[in-house]
N, C-alpha and C. Protein backbone atom coordinates (compact mmCIF):
# COMPACT_ATOMS: atom_id res chain seq x y z
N UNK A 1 -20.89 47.91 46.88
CA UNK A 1 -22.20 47.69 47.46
C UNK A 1 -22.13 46.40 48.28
N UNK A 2 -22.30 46.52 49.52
CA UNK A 2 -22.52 45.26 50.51
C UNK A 2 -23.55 43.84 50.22
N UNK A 3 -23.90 43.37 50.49
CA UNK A 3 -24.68 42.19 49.72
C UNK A 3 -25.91 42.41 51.26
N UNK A 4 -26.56 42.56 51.47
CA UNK A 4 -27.73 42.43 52.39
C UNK A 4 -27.98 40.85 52.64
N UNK A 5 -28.43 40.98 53.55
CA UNK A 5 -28.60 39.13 54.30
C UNK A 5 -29.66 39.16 55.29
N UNK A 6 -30.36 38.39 54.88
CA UNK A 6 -31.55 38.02 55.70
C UNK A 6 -31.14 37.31 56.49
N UNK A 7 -31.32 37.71 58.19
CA UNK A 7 -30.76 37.09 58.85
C UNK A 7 -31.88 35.62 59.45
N UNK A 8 -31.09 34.80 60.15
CA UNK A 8 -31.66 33.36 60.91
C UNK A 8 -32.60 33.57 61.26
N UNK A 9 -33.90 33.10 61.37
CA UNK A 9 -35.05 32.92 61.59
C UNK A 9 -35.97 34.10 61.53
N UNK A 10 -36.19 35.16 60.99
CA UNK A 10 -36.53 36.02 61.01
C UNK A 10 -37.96 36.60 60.93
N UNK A 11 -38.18 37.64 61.80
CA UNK A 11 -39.28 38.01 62.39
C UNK A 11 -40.06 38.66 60.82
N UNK A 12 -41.22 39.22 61.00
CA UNK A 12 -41.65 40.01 59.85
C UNK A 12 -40.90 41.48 59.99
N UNK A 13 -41.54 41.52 61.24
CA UNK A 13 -40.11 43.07 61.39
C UNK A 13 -38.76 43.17 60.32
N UNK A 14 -38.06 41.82 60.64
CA UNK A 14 -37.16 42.21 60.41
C UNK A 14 -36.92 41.71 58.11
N UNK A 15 -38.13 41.41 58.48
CA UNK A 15 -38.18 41.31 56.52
C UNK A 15 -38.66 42.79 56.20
N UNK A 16 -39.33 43.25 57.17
CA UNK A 16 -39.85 44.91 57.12
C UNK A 16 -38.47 45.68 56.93
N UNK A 17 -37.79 45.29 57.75
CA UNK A 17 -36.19 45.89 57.71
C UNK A 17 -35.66 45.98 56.70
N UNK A 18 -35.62 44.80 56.36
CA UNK A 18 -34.59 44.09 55.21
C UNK A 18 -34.96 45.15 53.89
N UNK A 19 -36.22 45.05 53.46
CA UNK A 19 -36.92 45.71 52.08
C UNK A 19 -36.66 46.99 52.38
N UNK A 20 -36.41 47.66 53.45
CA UNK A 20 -36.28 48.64 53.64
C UNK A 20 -35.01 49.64 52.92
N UNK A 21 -33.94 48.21 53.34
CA UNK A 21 -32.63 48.72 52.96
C UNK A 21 -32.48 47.70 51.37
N UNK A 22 -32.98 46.99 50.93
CA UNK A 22 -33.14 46.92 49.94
C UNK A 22 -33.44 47.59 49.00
N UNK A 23 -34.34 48.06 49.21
CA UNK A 23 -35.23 49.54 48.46
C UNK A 23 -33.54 50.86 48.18
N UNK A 24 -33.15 51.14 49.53
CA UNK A 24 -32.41 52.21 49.23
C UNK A 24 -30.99 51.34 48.40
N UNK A 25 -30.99 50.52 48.63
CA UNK A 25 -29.55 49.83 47.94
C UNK A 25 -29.98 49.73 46.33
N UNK A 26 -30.90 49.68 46.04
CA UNK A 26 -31.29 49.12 44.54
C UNK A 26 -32.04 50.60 43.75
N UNK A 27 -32.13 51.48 44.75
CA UNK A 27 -32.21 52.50 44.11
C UNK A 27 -33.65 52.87 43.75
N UNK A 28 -34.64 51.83 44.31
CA UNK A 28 -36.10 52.01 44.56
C UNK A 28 -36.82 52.60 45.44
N UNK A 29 -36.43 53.41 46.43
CA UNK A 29 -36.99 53.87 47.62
C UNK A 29 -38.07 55.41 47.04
N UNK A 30 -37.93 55.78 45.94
CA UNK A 30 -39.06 57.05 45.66
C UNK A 30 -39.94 56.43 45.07
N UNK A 31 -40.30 55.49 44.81
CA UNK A 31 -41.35 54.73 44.23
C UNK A 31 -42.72 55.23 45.02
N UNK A 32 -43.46 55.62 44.76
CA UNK A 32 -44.63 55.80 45.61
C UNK A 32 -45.98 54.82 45.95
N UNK A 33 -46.68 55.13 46.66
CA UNK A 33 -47.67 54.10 47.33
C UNK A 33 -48.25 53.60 46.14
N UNK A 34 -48.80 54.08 45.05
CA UNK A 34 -49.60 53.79 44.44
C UNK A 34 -48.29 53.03 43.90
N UNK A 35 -47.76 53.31 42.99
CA UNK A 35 -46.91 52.63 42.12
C UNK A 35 -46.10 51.44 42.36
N UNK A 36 -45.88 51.19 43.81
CA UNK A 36 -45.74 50.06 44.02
C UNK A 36 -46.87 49.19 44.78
N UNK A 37 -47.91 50.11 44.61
CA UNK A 37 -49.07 48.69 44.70
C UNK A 37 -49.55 48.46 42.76
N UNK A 38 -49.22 49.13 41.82
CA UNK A 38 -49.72 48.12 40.78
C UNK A 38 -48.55 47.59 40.39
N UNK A 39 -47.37 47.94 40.83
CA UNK A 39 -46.94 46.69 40.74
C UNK A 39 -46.67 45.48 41.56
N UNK A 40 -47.13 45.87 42.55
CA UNK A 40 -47.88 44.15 43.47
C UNK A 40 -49.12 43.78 42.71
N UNK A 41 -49.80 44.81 42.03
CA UNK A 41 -50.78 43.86 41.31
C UNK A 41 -50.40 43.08 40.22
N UNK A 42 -49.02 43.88 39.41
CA UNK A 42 -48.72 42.55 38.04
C UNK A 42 -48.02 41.35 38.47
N UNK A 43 -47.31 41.45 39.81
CA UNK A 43 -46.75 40.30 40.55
C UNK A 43 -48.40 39.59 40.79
N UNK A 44 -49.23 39.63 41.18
CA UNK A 44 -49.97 38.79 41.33
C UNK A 44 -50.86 37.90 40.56
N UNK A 45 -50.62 39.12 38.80
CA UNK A 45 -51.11 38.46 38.24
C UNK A 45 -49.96 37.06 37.14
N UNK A 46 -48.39 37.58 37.88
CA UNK A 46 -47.72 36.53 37.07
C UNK A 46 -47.65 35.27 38.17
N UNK A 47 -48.44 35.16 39.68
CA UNK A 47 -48.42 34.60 40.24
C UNK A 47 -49.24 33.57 39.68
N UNK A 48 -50.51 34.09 39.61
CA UNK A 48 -51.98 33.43 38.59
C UNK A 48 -51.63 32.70 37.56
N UNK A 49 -50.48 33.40 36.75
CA UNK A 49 -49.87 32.75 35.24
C UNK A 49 -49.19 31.77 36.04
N UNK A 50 -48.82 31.62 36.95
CA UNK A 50 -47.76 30.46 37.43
C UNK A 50 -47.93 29.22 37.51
N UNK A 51 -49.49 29.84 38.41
CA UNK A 51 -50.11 28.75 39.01
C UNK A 51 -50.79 28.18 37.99
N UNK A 52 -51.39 28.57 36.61
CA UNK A 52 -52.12 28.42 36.19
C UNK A 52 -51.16 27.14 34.88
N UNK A 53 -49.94 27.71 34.88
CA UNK A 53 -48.88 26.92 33.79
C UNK A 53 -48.89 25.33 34.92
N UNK A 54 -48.68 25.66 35.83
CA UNK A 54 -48.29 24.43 36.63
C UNK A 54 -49.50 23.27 37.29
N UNK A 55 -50.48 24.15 37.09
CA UNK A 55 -51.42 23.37 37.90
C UNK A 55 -52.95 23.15 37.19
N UNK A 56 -53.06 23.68 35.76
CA UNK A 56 -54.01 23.25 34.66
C UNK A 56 -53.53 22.78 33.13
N UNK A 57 -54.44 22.46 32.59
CA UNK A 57 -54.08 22.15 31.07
C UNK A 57 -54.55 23.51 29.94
N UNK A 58 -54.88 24.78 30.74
CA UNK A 58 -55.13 25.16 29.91
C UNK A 58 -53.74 25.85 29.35
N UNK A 59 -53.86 26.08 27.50
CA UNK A 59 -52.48 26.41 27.05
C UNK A 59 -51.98 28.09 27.90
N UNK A 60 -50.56 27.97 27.36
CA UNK A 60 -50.01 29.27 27.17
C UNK A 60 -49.01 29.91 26.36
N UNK A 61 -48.27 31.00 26.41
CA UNK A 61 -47.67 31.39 25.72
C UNK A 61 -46.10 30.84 26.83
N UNK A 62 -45.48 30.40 26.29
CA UNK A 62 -44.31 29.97 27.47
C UNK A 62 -42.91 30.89 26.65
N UNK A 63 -43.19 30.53 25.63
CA UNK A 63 -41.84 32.00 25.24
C UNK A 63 -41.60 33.11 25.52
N UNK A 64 -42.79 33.52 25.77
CA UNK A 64 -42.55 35.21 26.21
C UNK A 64 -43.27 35.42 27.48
N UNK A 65 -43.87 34.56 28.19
CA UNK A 65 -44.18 34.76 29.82
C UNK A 65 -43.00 34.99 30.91
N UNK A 66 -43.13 35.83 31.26
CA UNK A 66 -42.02 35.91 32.68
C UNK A 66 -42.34 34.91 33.82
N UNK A 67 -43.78 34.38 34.20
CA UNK A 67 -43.96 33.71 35.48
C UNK A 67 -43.45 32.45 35.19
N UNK A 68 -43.03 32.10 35.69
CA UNK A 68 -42.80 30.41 35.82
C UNK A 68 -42.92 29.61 37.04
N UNK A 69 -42.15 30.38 38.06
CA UNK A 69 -41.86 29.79 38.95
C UNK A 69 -43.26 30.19 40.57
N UNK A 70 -43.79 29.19 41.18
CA UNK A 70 -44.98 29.64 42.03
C UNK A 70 -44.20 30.26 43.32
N UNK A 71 -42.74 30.00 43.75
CA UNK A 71 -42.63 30.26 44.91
C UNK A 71 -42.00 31.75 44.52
N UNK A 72 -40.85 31.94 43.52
CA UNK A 72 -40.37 33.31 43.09
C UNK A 72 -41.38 34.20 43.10
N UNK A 73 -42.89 33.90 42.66
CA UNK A 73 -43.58 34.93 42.81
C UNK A 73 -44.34 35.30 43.89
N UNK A 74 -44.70 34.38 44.42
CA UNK A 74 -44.77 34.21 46.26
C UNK A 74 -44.15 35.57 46.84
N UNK A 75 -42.76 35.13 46.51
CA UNK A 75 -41.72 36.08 47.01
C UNK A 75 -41.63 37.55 46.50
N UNK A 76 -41.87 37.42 45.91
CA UNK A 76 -42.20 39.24 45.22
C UNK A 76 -43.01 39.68 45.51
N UNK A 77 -43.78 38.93 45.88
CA UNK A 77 -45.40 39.44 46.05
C UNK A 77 -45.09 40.02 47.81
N UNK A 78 -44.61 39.07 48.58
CA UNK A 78 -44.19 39.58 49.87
C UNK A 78 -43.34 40.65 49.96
N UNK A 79 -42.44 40.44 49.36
CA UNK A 79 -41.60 41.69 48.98
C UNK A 79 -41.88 43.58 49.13
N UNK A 80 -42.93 43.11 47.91
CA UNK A 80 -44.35 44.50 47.62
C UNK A 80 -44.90 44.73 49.12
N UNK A 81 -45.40 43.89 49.47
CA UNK A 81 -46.29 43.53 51.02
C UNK A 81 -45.40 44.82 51.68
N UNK A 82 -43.80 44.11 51.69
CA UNK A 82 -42.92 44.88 52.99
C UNK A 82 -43.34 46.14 52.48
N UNK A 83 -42.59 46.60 51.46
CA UNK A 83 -42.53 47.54 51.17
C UNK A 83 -43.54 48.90 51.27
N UNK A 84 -44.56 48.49 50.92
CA UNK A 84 -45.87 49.17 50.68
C UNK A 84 -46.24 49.24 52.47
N UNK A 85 -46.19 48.31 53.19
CA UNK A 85 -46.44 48.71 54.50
C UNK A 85 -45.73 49.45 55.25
N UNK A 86 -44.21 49.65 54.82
CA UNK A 86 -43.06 50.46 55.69
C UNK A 86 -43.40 52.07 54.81
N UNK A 87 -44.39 51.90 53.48
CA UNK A 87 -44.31 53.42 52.91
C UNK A 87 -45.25 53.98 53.90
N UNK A 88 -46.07 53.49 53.92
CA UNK A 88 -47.64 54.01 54.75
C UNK A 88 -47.15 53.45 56.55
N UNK A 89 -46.39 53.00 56.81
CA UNK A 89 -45.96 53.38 58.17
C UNK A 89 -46.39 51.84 59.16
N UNK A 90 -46.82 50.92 58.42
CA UNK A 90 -47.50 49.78 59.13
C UNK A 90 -46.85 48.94 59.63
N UNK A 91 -47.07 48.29 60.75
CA UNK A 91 -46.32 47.14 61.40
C UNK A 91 -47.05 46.05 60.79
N UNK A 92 -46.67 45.32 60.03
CA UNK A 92 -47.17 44.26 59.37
C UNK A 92 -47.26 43.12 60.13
N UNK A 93 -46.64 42.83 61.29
CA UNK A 93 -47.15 41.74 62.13
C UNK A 93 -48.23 42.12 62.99
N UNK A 94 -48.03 43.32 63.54
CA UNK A 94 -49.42 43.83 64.34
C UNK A 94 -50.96 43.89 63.55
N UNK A 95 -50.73 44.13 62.29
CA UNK A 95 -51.44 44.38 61.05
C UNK A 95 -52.35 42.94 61.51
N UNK A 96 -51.28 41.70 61.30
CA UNK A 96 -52.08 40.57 60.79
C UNK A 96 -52.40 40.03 62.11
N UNK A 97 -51.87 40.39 63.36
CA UNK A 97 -52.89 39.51 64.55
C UNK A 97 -54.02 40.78 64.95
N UNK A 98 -54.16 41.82 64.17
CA UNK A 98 -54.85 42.69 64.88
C UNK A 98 -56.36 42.02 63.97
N UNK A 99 -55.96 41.91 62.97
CA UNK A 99 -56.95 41.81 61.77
C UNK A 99 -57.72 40.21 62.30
N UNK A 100 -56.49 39.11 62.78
CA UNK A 100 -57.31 37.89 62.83
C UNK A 100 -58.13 38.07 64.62
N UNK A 101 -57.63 38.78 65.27
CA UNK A 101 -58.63 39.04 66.36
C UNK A 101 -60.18 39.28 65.88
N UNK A 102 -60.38 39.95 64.73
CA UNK A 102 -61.55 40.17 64.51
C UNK A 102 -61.79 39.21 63.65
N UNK A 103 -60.68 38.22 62.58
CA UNK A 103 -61.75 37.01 62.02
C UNK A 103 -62.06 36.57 62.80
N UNK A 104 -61.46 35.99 64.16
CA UNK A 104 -61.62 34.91 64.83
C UNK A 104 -63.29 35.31 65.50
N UNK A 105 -63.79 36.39 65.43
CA UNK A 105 -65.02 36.43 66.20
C UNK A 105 -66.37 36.80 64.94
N UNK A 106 -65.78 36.30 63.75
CA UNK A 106 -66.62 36.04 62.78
C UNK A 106 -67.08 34.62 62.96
N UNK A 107 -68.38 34.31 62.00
CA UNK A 107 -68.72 33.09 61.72
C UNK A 107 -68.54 32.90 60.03
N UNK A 108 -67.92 31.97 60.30
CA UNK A 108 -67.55 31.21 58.87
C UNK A 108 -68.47 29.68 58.47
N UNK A 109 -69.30 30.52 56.92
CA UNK A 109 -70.11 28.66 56.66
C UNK A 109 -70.01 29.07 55.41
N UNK A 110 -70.20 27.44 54.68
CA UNK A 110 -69.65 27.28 53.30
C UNK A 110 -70.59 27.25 52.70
């Protein structure tokens, strides 16, 4: 098995790419829409546990939590992102300037 490499400076496209052939190298590519969006949802919620170990006092269970780290889950969480947008067919950079064309002609107050 070849080792995949994210190449130099890279576009979203080409992280779109990347998960792509990730997926078929690791043997994840029949996963379906739904199923890999709940599991972008438990990535988000060990994101929450992450943030929540690192950045409050409230307790936790630290022996048997998987989150630890805020940026590893960052990264998974994007991961899901690629993935789930190359199942359903989306250009994920067009996605996000198409979407802020229309924040930008919102009004925002606090």
């Amino acid at each position: 098995m070849s080792k995949l490499v994210i190449k130099k400076n890279p576009t979203l496209s080409d992280f779109q790419k990347y998960a792509t052939e990730m997926e078929k190298q690791r043997g994840f590519q029949e996963e379906t829409v739904l199923e890999q969006c709940l599991l972008l949802g438990e990535e988000i919620g060990e994101l929450f546990k992450a943030v929540r170990k690192n950045n409050t006092n409230l307790s936790f269970d630290n022996k048997n939590s998987r989150a630890k780290d805020v940026a590893n889950e960052l990264a998974d969480i994007m991961i899901y992102l690629f993935c789930i947008s190359n199942r359903l067919g989306i250009d994920l950079e067009k996605a996000i300037r198409d979407k802020e064309e229309i924040n930008e002609k919102r009004i925002w107050e606090k």
